[in-house]
C-alpha atoms as a PDB file:
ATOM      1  CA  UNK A   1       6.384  20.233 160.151  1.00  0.00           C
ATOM      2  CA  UNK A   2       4.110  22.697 161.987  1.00  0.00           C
ATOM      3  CA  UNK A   3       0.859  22.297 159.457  1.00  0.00           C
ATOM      4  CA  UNK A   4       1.724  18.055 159.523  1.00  0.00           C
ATOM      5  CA  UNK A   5       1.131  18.198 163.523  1.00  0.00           C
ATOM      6  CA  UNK A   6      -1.725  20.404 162.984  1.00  0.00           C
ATOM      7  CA  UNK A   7      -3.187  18.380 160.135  1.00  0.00           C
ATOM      8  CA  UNK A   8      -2.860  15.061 162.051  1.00  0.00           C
ATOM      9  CA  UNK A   9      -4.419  16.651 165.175  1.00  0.00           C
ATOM     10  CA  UNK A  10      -7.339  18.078 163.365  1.00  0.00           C
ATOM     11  CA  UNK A  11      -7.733  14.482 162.115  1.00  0.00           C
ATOM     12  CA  UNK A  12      -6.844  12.186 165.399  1.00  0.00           C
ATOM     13  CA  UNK A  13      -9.635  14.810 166.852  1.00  0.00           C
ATOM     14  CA  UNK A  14     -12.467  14.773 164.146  1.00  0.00           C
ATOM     15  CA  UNK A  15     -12.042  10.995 163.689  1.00  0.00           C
ATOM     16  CA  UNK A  16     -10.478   9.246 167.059  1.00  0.00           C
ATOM     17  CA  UNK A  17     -14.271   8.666 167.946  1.00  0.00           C
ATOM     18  CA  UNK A  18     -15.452   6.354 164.815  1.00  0.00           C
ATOM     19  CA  UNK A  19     -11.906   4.679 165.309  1.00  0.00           C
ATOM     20  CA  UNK A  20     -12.112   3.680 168.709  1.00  0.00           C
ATOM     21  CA  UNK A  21     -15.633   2.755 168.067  1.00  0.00           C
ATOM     22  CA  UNK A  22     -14.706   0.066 165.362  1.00  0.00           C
ATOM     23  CA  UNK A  23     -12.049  -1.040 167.225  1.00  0.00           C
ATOM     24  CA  UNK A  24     -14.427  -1.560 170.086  1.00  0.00           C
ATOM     25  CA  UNK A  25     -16.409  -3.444 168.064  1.00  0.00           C
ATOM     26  CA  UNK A  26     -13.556  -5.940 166.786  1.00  0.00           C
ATOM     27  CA  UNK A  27     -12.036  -6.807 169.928  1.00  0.00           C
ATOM     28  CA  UNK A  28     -15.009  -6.096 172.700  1.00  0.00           C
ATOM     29  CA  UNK A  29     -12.604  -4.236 175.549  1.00  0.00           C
ATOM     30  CA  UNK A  30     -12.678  -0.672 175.294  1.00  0.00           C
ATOM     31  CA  UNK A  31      -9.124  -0.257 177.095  1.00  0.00           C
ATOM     32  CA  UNK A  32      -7.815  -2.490 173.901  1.00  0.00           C
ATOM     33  CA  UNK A  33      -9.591  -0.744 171.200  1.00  0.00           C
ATOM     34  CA  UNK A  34      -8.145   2.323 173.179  1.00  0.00           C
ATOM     35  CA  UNK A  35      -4.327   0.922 172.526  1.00  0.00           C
ATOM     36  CA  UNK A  36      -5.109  -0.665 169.102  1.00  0.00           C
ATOM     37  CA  UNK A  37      -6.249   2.964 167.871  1.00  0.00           C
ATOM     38  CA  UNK A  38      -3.284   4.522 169.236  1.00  0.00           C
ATOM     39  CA  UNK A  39      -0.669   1.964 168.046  1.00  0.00           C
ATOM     40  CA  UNK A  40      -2.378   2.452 164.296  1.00  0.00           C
ATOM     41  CA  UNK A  41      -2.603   6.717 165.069  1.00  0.00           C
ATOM     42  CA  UNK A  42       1.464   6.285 166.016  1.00  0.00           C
ATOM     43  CA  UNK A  43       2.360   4.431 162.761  1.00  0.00           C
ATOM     44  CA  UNK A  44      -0.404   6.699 160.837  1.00  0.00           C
ATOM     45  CA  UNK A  45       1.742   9.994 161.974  1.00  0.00           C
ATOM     46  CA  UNK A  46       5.176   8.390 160.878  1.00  0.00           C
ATOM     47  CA  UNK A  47       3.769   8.269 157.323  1.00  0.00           C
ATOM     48  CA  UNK A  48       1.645  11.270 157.443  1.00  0.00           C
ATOM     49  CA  UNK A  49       3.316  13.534 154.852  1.00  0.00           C
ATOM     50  CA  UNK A  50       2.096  10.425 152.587  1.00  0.00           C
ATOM     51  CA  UNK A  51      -1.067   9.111 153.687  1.00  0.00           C
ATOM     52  CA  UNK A  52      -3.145  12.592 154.104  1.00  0.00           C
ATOM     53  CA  UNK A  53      -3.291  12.908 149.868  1.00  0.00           C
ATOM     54  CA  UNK A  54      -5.456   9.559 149.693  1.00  0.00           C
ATOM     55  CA  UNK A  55      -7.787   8.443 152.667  1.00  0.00           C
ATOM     56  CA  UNK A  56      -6.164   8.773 155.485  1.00  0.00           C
ATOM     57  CA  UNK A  57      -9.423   7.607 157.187  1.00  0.00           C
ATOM     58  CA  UNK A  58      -9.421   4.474 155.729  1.00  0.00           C
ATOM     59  CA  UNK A  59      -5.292   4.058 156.161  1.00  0.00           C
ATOM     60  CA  UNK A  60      -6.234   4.082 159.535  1.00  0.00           C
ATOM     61  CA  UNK A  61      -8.664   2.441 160.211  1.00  0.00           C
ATOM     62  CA  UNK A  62      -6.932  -0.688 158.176  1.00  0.00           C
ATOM     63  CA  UNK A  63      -4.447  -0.260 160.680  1.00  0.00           C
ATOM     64  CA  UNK A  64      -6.666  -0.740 162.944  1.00  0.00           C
ATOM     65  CA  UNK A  65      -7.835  -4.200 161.662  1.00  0.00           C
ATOM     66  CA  UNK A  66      -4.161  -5.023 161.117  1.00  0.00           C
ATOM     67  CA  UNK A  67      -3.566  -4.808 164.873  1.00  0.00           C
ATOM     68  CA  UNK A  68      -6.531  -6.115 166.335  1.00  0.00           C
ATOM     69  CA  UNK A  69      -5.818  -9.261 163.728  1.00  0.00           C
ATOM     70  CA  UNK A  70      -2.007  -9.015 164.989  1.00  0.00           C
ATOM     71  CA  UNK A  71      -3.215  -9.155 168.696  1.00  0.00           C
ATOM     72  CA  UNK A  72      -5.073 -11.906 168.574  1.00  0.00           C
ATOM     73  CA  UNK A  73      -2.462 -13.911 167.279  1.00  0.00           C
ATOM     74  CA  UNK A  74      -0.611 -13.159 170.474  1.00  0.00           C
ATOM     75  CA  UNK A  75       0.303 -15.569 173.094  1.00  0.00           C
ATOM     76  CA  UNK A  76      -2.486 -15.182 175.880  1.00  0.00           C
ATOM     77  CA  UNK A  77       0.573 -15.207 178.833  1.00  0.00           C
ATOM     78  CA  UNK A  78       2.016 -11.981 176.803  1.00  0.00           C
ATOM     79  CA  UNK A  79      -0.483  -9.776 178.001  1.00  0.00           C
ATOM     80  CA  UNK A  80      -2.750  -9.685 181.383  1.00  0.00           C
ATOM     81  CA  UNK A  81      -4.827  -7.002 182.887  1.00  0.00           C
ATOM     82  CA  UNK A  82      -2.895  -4.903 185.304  1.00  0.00           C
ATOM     83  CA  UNK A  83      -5.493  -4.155 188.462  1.00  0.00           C
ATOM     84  CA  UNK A  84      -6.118  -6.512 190.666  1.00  0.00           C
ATOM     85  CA  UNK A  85      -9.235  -8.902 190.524  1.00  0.00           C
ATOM     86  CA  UNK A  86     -11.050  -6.772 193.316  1.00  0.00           C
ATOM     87  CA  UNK A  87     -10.975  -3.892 191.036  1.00  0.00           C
ATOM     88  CA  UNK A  88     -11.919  -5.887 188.225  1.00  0.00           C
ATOM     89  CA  UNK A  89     -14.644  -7.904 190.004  1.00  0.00           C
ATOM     90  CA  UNK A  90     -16.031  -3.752 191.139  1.00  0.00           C
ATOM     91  CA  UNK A  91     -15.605  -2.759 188.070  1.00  0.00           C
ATOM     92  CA  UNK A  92     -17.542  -5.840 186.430  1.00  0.00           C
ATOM     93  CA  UNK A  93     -20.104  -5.266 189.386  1.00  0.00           C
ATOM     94  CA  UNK A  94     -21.040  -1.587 188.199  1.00  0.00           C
ATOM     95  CA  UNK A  95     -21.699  -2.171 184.669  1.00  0.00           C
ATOM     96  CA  UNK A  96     -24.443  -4.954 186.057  1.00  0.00           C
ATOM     97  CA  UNK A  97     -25.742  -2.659 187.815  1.00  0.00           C
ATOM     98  CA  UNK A  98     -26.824  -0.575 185.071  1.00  0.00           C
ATOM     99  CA  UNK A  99     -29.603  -2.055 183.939  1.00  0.00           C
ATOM    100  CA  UNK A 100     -30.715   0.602 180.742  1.00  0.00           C
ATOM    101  CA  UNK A 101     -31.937  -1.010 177.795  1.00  0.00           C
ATOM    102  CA  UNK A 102     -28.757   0.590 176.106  1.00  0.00           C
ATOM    103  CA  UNK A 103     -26.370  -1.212 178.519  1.00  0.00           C
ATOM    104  CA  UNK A 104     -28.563  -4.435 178.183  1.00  0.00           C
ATOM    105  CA  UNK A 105     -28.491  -4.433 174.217  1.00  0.00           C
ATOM    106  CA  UNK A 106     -25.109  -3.456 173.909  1.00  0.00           C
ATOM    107  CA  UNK A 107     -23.995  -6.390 176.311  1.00  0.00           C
ATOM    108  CA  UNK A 108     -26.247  -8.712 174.588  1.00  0.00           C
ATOM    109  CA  UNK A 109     -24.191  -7.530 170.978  1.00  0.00           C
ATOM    110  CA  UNK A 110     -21.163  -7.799 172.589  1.00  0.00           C
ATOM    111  CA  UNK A 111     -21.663 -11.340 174.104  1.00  0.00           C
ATOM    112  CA  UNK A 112     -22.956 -12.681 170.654  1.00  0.00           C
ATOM    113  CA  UNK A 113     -19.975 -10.955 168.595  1.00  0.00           C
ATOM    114  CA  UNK A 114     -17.425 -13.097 170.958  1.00  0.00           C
ATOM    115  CA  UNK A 115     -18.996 -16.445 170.225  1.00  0.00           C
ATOM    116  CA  UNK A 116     -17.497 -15.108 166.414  1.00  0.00           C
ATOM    117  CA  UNK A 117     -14.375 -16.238 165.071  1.00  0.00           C
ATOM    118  CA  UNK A 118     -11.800 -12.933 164.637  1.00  0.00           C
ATOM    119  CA  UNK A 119     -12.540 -12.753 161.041  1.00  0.00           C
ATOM    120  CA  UNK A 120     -16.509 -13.399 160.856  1.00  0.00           C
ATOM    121  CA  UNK A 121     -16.234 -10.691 163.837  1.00  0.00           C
ATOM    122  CA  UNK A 122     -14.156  -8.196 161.609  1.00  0.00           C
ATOM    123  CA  UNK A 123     -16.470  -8.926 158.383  1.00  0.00           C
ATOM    124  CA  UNK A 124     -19.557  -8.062 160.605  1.00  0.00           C
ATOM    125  CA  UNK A 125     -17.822  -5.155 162.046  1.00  0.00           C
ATOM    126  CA  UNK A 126     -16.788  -4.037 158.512  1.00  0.00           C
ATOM    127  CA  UNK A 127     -19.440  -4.852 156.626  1.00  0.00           C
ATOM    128  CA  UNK A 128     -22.479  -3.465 159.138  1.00  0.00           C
ATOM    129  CA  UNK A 129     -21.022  -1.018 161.583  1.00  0.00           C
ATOM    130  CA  UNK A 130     -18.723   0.376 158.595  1.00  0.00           C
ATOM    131  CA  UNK A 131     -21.126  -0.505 156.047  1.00  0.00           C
ATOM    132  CA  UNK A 132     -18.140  -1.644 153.577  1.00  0.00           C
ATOM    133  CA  UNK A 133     -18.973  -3.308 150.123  1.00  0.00           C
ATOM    134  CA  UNK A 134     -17.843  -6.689 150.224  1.00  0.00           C
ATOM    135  CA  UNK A 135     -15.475  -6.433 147.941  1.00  0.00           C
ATOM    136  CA  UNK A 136     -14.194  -3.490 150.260  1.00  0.00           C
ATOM    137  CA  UNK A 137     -14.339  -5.253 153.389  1.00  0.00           C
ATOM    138  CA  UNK A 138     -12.223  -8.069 151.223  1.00  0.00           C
ATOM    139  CA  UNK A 139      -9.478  -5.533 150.437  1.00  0.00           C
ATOM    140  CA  UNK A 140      -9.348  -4.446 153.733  1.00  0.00           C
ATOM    141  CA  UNK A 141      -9.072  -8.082 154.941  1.00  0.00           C
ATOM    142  CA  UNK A 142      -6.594  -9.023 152.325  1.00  0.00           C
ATOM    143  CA  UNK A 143      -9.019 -12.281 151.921  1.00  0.00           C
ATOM    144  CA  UNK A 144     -11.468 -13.234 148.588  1.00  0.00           C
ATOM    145  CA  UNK A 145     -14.828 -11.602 148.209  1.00  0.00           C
ATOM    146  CA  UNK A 146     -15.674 -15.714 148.477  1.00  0.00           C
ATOM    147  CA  UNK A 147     -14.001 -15.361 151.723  1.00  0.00           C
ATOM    148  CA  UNK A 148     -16.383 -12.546 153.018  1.00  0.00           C
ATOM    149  CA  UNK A 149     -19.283 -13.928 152.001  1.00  0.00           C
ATOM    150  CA  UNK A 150     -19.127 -17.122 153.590  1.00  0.00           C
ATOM    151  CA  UNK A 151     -17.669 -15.821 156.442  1.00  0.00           C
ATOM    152  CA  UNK A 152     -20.803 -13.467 156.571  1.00  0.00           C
ATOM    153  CA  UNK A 153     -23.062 -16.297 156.247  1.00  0.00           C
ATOM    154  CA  UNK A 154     -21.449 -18.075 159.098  1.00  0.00           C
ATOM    155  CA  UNK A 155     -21.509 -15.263 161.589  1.00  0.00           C
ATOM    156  CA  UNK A 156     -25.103 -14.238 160.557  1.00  0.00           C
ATOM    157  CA  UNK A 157     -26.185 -17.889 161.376  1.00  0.00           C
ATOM    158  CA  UNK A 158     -24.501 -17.671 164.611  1.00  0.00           C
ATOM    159  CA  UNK A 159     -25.920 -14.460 165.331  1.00  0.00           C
ATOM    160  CA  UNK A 160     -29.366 -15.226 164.688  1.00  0.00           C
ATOM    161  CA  UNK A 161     -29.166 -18.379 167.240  1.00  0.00           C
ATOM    162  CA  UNK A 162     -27.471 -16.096 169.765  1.00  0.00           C
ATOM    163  CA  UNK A 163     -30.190 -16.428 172.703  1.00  0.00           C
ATOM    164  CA  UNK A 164     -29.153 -13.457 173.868  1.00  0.00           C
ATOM    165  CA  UNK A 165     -30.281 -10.997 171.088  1.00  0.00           C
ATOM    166  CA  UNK A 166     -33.611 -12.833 170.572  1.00  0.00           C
ATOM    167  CA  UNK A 167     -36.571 -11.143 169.899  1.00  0.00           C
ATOM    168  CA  UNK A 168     -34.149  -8.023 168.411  1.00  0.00           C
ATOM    169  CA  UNK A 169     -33.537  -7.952 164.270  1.00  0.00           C
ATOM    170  CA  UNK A 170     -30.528 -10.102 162.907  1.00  0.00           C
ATOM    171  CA  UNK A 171     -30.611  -9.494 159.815  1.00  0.00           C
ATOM    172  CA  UNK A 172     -28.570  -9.463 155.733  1.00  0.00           C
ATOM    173  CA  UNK A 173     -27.378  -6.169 154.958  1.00  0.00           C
ATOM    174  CA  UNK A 174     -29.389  -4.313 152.146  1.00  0.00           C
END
């Protein structure tokens, strides 16, 4: 039991980063992509003694996927931010404030991805930032390779009119 808690820590701490940064990615909230990673880490440790023999990276990180996909399904009265809109409106004020290229760019990615349907957002997310095959990203989706191509071509097109990345490259994966 020992070397299973030690295993899944050495994991949770070499590869927590990547995990929250996909789920960033999906959903566009970092306090979410916070709780989705740590809802898939909680049901990746239950099955632990099985999942570390294959890919336990990719187990996860499916998981993931699964429960960004499962929260967006959810009612929108289920679940509403906790501080009040004074901290939110402060907290909104400081990141426009910032006005680094880095900030600006990453804003400008994040506005486009939410004008994405969930699953052209997951295929982009998968297939760019994870640089998954499309027949990968398909298994991971549970969808057709079909299904992730079109669904690429859609959210490229979108992406590419986004005003807010012009002048930056939108462009098919290599």
């Amino acid at each position: 039991m020992e070397r299973r808690d030690e295993d899944f820590t050495a994991f949770v701490v070499a590869r927590s980063g990547r995990l929250v940064h996909i789920a960033r990615m999906l959903c566009g909230d970092a306090a979410l992509a916070e709780d989705l990673v740590q809802t898939a880490l909680e049901k990746a440790y239950l099955r632990w003694d099985r999942i570390e023999l294959g890919d336990p990276f990719g187990y996860v990180r499916q998981a993931v996927v699964n429960q960004h996909l499962s929260w967006v399904r959810r009612r929108p009265w289920r679940e509403r931010p906790s501080g009040s809109s004074t901290e939110l409106d402060q907290a909104h004020s400081l990141t426009l404030t910032d006005s680094t290229a880095g900030v600006d760019r990453r804003l400008a990615i994040e506005g486009a991805l939410n004008r994405l349907t969930r699953r052209e957002r997951a295929v982009v997310v998968l297939r760019y930032v994870e640089d998954l095959t499309e027949a990968q990203t398909a298994a991971v989706l549970g969808v057709a390779v079909g299904t992730v191509k079109s669904a690429t071509s859609r959210a490229m097109q979108k992406l590419r009119a986004a005003p807010e990345l012009s002048g930056t490259q939108v462009g098919e994966h290599a």
